[in-house]
N, C-alpha and C. Protein backbone atom coordinates (compact mmCIF):
# COMPACT_ATOMS: atom_id res chain seq x y z
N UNK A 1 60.11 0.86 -29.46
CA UNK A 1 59.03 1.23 -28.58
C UNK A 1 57.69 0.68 -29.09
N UNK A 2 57.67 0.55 -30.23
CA UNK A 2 56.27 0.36 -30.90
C UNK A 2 56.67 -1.25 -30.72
N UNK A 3 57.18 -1.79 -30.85
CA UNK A 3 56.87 -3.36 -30.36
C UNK A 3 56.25 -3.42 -28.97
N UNK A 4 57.10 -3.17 -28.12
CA UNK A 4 56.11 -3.20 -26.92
C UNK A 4 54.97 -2.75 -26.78
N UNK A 5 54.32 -2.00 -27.55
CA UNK A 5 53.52 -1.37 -26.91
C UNK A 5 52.60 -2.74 -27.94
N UNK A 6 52.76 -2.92 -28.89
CA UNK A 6 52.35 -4.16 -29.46
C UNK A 6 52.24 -5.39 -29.25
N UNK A 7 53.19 -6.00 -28.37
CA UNK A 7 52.86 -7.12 -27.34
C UNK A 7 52.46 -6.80 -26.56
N UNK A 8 52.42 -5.05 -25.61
CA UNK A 8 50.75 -5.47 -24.34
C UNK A 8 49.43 -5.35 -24.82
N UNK A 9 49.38 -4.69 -26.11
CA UNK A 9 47.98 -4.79 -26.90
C UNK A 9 47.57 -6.41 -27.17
N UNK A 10 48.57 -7.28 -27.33
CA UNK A 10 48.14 -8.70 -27.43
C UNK A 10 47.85 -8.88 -26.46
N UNK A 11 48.89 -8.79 -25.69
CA UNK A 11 49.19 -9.68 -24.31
C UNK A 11 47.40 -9.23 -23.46
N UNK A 12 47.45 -7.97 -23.40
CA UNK A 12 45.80 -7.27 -22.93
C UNK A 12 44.72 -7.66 -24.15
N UNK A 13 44.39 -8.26 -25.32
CA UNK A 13 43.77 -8.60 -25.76
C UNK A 13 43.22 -10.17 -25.63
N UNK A 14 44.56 -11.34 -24.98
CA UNK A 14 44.45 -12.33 -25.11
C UNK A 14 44.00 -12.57 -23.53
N UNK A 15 44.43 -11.67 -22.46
CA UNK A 15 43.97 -11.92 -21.51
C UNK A 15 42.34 -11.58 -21.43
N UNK A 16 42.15 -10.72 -21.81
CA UNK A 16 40.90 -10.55 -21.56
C UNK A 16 39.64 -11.58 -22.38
N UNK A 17 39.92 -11.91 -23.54
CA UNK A 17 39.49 -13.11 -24.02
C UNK A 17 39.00 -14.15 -23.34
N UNK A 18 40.04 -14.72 -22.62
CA UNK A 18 40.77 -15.68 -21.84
C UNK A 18 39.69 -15.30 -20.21
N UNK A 19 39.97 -14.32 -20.28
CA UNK A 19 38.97 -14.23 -19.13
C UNK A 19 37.73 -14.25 -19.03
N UNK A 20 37.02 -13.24 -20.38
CA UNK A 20 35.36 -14.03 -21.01
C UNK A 20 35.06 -15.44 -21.10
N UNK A 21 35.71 -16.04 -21.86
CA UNK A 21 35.96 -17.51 -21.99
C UNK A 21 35.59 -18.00 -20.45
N UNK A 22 36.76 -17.58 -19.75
CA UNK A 22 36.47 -19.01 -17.91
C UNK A 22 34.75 -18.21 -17.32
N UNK A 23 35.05 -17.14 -17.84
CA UNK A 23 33.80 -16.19 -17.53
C UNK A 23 32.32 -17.24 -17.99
N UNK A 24 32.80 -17.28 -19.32
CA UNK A 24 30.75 -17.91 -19.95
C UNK A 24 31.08 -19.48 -19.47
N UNK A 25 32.13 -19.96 -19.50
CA UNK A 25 31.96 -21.60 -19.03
C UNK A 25 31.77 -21.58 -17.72
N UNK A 26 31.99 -20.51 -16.69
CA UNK A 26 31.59 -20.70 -15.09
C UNK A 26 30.04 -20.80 -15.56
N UNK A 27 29.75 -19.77 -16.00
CA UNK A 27 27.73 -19.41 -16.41
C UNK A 27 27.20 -20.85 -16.81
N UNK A 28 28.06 -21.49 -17.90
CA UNK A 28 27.08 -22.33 -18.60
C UNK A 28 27.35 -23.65 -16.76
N UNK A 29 28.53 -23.87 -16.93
CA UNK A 29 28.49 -24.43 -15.76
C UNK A 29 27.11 -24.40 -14.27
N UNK A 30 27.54 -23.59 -14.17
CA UNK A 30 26.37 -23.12 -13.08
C UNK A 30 25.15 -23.26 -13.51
N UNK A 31 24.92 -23.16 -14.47
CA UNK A 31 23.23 -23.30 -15.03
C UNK A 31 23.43 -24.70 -15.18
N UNK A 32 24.09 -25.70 -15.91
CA UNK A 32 23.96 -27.04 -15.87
C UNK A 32 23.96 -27.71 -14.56
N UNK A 33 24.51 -27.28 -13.98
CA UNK A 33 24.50 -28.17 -12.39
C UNK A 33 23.33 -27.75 -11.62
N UNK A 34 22.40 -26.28 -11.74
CA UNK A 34 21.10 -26.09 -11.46
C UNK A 34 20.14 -26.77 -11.78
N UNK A 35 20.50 -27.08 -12.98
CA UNK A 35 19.42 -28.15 -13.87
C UNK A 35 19.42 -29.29 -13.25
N UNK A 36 20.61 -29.97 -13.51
CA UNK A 36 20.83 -31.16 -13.07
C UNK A 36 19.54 -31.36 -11.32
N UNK A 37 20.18 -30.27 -10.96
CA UNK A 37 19.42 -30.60 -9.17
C UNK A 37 18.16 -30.09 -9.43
N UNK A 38 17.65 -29.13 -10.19
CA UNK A 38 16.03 -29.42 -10.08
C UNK A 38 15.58 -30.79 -10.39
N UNK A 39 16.11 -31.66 -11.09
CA UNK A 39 15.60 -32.45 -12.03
C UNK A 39 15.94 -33.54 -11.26
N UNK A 40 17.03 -33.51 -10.62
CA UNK A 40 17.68 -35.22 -9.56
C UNK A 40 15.87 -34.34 -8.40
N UNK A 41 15.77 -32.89 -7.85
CA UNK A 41 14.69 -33.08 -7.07
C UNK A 41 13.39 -33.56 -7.19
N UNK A 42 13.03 -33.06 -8.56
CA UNK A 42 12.12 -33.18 -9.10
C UNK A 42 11.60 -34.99 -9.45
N UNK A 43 12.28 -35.67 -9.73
CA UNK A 43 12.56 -37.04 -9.49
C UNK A 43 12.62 -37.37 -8.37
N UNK A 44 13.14 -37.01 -7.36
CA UNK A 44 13.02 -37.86 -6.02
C UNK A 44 11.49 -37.41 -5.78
N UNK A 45 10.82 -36.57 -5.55
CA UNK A 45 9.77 -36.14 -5.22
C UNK A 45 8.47 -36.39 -5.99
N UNK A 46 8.16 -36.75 -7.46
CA UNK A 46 7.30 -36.78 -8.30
C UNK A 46 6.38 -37.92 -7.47
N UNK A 47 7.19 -39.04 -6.83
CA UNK A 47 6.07 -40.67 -6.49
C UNK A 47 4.85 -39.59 -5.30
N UNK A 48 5.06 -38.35 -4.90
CA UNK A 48 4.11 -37.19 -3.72
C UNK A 48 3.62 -36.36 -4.27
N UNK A 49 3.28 -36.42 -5.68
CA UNK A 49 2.77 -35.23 -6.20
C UNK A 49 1.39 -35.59 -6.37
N UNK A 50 0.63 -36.79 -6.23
CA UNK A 50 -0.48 -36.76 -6.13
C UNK A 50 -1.30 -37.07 -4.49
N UNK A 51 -0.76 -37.35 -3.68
CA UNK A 51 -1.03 -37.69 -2.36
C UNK A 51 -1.25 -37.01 -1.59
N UNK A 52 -1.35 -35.42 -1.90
CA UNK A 52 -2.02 -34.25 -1.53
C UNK A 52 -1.16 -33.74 -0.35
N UNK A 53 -0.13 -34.03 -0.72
CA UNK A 53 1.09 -32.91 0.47
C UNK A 53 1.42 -32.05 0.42
């Protein structure tokens, strides 16, 4: 009995890991591809930043 209950303590330790993990790489993800598009906007737009629009 005590084995099992010892492989779902892994098995529930490694999943949840596993799930922080896809968890902070969606975050960092999402913040890099935000960046990315302020910065592709911010570049298309800079040649109007003095022409008073």
């Amino acid at each position: 009995m005590k084995k099992i209950e010892e492989k779902a303590l892994v098995f529930s330790t490694f999943t949840s890991v596993l799930l922080s993990f896809v968890v902070v790489l969606g975050a960092v993800a999402i913040v890099t591809l935000k960046t990315k598009q302020n910065r592709d906007y911010d570049e298309k737009w800079k040649d109007y930043d003095e022409c008073g629009v």
